[in-house]
C-alpha atoms as a PDB file:
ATOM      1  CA  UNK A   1      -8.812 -29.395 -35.428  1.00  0.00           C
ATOM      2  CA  UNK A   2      -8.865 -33.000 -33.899  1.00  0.00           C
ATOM      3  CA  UNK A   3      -5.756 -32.278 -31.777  1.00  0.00           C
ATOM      4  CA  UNK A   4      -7.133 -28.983 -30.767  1.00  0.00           C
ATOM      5  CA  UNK A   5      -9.732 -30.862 -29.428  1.00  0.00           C
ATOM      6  CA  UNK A   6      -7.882 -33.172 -27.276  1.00  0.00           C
ATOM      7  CA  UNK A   7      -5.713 -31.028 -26.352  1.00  0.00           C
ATOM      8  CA  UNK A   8      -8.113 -27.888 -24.823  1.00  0.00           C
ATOM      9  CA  UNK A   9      -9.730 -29.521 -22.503  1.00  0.00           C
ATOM     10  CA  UNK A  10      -6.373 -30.644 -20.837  1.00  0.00           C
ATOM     11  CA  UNK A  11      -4.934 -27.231 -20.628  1.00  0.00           C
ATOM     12  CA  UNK A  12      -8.381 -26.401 -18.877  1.00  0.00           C
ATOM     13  CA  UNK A  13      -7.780 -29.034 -16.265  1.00  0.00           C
ATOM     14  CA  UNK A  14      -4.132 -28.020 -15.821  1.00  0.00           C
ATOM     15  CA  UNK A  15      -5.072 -24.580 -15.539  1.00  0.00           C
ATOM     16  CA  UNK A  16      -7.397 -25.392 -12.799  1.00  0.00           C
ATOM     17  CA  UNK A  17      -5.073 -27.604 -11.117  1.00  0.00           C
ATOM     18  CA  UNK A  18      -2.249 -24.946 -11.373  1.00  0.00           C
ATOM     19  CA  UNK A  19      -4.237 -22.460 -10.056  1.00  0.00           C
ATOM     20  CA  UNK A  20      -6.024 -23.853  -6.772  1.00  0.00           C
ATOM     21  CA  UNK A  21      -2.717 -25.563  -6.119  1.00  0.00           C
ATOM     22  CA  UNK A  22      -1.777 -24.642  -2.234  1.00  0.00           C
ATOM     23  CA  UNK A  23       1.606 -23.723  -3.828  1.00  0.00           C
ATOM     24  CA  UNK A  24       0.027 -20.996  -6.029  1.00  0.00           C
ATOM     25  CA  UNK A  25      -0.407 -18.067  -3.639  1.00  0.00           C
ATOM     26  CA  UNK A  26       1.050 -17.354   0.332  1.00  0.00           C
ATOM     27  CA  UNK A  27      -1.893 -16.998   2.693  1.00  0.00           C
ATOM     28  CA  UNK A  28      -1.177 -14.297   5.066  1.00  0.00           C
ATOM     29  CA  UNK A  29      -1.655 -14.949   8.992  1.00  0.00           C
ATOM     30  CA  UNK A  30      -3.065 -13.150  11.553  1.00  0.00           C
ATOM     31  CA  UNK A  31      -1.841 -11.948  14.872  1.00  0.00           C
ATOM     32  CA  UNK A  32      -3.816 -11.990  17.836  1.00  0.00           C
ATOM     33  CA  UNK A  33      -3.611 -11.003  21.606  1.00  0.00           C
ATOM     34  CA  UNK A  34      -4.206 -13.830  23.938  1.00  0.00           C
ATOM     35  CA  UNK A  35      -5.726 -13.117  27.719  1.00  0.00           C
ATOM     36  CA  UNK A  36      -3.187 -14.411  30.453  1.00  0.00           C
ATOM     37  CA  UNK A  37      -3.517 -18.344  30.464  1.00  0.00           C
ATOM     38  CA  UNK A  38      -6.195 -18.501  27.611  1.00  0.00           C
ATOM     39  CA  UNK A  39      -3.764 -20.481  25.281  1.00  0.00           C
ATOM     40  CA  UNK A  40      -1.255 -23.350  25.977  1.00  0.00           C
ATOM     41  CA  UNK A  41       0.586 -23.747  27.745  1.00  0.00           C
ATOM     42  CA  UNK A  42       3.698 -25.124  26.155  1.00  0.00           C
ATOM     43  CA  UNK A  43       3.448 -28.913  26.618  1.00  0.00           C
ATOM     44  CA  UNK A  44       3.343 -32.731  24.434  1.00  0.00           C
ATOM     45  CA  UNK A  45       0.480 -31.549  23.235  1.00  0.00           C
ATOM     46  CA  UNK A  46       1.661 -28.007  22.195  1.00  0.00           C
ATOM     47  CA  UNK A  47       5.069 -28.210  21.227  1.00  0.00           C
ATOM     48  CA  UNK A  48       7.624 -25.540  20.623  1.00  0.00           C
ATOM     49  CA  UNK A  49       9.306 -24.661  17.316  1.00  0.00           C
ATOM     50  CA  UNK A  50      11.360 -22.008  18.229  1.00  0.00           C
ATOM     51  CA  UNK A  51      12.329 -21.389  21.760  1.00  0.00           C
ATOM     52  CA  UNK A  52      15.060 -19.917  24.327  1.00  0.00           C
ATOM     53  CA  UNK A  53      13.854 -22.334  27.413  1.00  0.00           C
ATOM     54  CA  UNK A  54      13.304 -26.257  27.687  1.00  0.00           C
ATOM     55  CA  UNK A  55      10.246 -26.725  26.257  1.00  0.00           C
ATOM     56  CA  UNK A  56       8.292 -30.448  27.285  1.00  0.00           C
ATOM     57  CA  UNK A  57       8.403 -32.292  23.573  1.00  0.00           C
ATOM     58  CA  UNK A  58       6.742 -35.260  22.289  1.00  0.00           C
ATOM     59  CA  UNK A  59       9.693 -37.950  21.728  1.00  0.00           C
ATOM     60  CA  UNK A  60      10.790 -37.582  18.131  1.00  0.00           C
ATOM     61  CA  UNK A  61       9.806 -33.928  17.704  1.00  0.00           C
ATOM     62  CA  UNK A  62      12.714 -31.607  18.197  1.00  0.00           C
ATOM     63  CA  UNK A  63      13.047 -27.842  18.149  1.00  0.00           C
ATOM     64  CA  UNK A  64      15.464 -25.605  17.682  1.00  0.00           C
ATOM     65  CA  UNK A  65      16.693 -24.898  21.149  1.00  0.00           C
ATOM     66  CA  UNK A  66      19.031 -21.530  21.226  1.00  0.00           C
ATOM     67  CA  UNK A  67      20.582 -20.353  24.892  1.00  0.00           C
ATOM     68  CA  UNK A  68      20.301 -16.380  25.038  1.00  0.00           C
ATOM     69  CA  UNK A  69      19.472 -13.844  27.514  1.00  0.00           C
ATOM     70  CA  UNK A  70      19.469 -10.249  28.609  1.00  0.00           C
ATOM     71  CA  UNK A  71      19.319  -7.603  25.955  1.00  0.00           C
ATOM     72  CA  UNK A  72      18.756  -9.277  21.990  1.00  0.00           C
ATOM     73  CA  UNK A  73      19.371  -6.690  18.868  1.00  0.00           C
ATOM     74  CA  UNK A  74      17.755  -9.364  16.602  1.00  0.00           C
ATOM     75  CA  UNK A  75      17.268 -13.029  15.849  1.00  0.00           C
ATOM     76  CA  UNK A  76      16.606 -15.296  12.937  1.00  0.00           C
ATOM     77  CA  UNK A  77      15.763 -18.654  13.245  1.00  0.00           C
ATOM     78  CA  UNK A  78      14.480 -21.830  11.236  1.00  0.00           C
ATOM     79  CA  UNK A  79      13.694 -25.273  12.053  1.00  0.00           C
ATOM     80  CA  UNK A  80      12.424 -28.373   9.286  1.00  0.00           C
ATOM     81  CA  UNK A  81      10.400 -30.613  10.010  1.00  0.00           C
ATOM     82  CA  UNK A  82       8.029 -33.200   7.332  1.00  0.00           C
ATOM     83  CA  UNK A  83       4.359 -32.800   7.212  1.00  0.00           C
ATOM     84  CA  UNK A  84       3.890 -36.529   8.766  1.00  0.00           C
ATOM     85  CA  UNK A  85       5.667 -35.206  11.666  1.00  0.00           C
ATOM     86  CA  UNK A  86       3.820 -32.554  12.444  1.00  0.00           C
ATOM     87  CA  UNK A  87       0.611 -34.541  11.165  1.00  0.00           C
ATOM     88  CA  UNK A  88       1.794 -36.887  14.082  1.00  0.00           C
ATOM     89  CA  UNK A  89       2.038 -33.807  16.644  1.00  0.00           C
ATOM     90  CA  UNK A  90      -0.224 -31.489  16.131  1.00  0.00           C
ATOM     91  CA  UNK A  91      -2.523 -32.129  13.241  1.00  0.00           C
ATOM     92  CA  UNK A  92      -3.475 -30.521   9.585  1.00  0.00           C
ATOM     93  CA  UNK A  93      -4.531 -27.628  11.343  1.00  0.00           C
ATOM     94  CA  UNK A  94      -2.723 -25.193  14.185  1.00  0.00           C
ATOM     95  CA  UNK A  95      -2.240 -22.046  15.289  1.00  0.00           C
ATOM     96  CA  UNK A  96       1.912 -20.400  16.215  1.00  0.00           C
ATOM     97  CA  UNK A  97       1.764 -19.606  19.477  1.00  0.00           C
ATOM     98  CA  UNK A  98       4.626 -16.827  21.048  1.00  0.00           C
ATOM     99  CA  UNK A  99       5.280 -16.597  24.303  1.00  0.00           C
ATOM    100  CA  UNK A 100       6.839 -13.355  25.239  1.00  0.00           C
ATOM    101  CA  UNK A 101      10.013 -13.458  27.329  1.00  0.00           C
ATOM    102  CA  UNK A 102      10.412 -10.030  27.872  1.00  0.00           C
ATOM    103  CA  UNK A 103      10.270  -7.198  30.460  1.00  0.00           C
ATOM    104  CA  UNK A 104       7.356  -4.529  30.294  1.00  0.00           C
ATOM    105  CA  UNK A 105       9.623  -2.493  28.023  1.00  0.00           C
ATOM    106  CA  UNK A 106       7.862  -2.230  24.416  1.00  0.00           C
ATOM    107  CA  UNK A 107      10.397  -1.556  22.549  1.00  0.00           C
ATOM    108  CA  UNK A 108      10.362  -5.275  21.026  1.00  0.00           C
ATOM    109  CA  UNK A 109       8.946  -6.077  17.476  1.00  0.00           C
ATOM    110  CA  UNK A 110       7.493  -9.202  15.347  1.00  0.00           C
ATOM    111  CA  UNK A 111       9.645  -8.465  12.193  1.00  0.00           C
ATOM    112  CA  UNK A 112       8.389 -11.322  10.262  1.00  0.00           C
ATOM    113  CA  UNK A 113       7.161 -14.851  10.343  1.00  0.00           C
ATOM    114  CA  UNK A 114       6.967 -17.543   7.813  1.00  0.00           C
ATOM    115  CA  UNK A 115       6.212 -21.101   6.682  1.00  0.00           C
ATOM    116  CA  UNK A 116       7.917 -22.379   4.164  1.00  0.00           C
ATOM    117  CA  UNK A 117       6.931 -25.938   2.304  1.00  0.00           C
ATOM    118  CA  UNK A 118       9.147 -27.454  -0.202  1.00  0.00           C
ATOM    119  CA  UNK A 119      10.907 -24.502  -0.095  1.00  0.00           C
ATOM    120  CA  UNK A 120       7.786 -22.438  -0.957  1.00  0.00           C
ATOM    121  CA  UNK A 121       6.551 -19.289   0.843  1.00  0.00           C
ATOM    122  CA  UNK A 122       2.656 -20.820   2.079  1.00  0.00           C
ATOM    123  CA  UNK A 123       2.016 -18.786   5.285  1.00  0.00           C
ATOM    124  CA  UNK A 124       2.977 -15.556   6.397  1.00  0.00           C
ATOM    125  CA  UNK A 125       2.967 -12.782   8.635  1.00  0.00           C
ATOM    126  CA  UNK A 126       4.903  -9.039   7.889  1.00  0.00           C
ATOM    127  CA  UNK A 127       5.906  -6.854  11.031  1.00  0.00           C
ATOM    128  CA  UNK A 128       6.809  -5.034  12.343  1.00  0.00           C
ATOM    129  CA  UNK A 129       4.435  -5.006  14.793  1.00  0.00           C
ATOM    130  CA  UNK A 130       4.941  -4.263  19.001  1.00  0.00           C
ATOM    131  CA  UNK A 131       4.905  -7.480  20.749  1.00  0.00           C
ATOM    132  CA  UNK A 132       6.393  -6.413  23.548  1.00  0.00           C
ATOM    133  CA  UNK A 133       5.386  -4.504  27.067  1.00  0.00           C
ATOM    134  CA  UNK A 134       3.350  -8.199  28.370  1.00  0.00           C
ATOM    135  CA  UNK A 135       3.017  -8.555  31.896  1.00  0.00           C
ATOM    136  CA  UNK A 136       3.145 -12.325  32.143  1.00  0.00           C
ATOM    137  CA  UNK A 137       6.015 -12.469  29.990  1.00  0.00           C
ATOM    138  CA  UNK A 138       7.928 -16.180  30.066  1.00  0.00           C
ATOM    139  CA  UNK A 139       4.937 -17.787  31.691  1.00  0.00           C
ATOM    140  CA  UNK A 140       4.550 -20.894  28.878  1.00  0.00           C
ATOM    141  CA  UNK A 141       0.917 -19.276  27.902  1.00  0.00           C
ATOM    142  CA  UNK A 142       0.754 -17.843  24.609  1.00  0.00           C
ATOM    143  CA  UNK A 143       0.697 -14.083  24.602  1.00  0.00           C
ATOM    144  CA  UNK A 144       0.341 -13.941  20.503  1.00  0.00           C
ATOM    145  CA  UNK A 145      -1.284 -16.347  18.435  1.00  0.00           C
ATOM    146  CA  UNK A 146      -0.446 -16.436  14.230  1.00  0.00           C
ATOM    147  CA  UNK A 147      -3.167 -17.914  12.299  1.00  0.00           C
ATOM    148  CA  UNK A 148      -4.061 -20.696  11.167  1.00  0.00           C
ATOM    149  CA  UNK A 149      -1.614 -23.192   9.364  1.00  0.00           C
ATOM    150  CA  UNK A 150      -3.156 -25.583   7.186  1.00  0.00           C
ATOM    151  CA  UNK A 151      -1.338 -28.494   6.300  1.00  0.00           C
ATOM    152  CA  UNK A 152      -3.560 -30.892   4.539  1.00  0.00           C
ATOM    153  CA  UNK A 153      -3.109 -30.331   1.109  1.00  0.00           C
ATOM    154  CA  UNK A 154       0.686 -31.318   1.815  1.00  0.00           C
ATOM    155  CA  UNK A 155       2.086 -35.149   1.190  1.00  0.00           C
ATOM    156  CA  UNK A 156       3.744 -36.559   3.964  1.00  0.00           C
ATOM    157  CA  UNK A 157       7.063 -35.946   3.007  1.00  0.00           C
ATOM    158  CA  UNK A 158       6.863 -32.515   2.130  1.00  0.00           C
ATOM    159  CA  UNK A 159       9.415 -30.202   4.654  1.00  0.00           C
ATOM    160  CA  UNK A 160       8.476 -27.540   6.727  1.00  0.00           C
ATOM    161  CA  UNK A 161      10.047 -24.442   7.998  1.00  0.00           C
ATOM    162  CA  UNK A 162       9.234 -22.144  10.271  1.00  0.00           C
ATOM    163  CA  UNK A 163      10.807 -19.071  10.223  1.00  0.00           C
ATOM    164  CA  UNK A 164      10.678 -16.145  12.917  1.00  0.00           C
ATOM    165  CA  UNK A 165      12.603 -12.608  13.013  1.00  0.00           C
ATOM    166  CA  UNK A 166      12.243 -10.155  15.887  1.00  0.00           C
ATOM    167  CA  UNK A 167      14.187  -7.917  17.660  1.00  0.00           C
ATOM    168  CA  UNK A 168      14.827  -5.167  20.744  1.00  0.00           C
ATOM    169  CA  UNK A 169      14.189  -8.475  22.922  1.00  0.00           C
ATOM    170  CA  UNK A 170      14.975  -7.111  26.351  1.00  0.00           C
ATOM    171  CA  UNK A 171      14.736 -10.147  28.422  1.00  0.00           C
ATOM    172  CA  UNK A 172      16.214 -12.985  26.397  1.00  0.00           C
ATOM    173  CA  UNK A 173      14.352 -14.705  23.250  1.00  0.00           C
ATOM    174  CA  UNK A 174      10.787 -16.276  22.368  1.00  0.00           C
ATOM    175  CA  UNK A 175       9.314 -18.983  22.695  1.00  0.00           C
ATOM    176  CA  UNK A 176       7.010 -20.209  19.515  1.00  0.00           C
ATOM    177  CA  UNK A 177       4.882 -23.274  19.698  1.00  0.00           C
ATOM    178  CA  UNK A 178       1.990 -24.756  17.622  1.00  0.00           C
ATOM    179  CA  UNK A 179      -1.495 -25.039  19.116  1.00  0.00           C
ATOM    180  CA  UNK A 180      -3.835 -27.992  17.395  1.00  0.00           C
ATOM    181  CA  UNK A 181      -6.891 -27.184  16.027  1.00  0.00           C
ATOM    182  CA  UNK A 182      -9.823 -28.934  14.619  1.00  0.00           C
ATOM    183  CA  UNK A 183     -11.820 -26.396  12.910  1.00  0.00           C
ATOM    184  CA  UNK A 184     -12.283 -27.411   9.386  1.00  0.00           C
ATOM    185  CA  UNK A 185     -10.508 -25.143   6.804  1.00  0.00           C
ATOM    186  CA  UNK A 186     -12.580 -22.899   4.378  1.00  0.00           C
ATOM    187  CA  UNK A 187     -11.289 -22.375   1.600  1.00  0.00           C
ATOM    188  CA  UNK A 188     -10.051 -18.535   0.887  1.00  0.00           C
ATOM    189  CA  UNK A 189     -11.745 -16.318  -1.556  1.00  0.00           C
ATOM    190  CA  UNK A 190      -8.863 -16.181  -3.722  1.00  0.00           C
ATOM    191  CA  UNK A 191      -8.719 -19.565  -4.121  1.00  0.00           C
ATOM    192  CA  UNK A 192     -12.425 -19.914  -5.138  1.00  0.00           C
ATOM    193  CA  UNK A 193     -11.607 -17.420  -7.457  1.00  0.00           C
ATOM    194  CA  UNK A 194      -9.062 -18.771  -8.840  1.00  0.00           C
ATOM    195  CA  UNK A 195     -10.589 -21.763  -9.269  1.00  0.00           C
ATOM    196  CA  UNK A 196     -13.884 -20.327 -11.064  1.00  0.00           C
ATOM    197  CA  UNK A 197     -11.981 -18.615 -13.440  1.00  0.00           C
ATOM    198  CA  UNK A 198     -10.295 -22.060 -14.447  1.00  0.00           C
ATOM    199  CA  UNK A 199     -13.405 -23.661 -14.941  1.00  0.00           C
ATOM    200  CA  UNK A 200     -14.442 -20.638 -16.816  1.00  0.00           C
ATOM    201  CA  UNK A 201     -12.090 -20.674 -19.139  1.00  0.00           C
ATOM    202  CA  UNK A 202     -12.642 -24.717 -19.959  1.00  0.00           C
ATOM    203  CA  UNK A 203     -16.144 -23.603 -20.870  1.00  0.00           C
ATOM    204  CA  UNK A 204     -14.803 -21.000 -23.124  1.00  0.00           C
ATOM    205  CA  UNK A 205     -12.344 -23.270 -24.970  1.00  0.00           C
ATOM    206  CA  UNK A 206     -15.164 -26.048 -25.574  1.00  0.00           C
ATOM    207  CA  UNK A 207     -17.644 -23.086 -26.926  1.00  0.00           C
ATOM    208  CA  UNK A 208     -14.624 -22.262 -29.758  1.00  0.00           C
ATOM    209  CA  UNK A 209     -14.303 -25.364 -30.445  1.00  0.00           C
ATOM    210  CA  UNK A 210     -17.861 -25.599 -31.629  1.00  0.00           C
ATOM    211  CA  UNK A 211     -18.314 -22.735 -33.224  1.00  0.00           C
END
């Protein structure tokens, strides 16, 4: 009974650290329309992930920079990068910017986008969903947004990767880059959730043990 004692309230703490861990459950973005010129433009201070142009980097940040144009059936891309890095760049806290390089066609779709720490699905977003038909495609200015990224329950050294599918591209590829922001993070319902039903369950083991 002694050992059970010592050994409950443990398992009620681990459960509760298990279970808000950011590692636990993906957080699904959202995609938004951006005006013409509202957000960006691609720049030091917004730096691309993913892109089919020369994109102005901070030194020490690269991207993954892929040559393609005219008509694209589909594309898959990654890039890693460590938290500090980004930390470094951009912040805890961004939005993915896309900016559409594409003709007024509207054929082209947002198949999927993710972010991956540690190898671990945190963020995502599942297509597919129009993003073509813009008509200030290629411009540097964000046409989509994906939010928000949240990196500061991450260590340092934890990697990154971004991951973006589309396809029916009809002008070349995209251009994906990360847009700072310092709104605090709240934490999602699930989590709190989560959480409670941890701390619940501590109080349930320590009422046992009583009785």
């Amino acid at each position: 009974m002694k050992r059970f004692k010592l050994v409950a309230p443990i398992l009620g703490v681990a459960l509760v650290i298990a279970l808000s861990s950011p590692a636990f459950a993906a957080t699904a973005l959202t995609l938004n329309s951006e005006a013409k010129g509202a957000v960006g433009p691609l720049s030091t201070s917004n730096p691309c992930i993913i892109a089919a142009t020369m994109c102005q980097q901070p030194a020490g940040m690269a991207f993954n920079n892929f040559v393609s144009s005219g008509n694209i059936s589909s594309y898959d891309e990654s890039m890693t990068y460590t938290v500090a890095t980004l930390r470094q760049f951009v912040g805890n806290v961004f939005w993915v910017a896309i900016d559409v390089n594409t003709t007024t066609a509207e054929g082209e779709t947002l198949q999927l986008f993710e972010v991956r720490v540690n190898g671990v699905l945190q963020y995502f977003y599942n297509g597919p969903t129009v993003i073509g038909g813009v008509n200030n495609n290629g411009n540097g200015f964000a046409d989509w947004t994906l939010r928000t990224v949240d990196l500061s329950a991450f260590a340092p050294g934890d990697t990154v990767v971004f991951r973006a599918v589309w396809n029916n591209a009809s002008d070349g590829g995209e251009s994906y880059f990360l847009v700072p922001q310092s709104v605090p993070t709240v934490p999602e319902p699930t989590s709190l959730l989560l959480l409670g039903v941890g701390l619940a369950s501590i109080g349930f083991l320590k009422r046992k043990i009583v009785r």
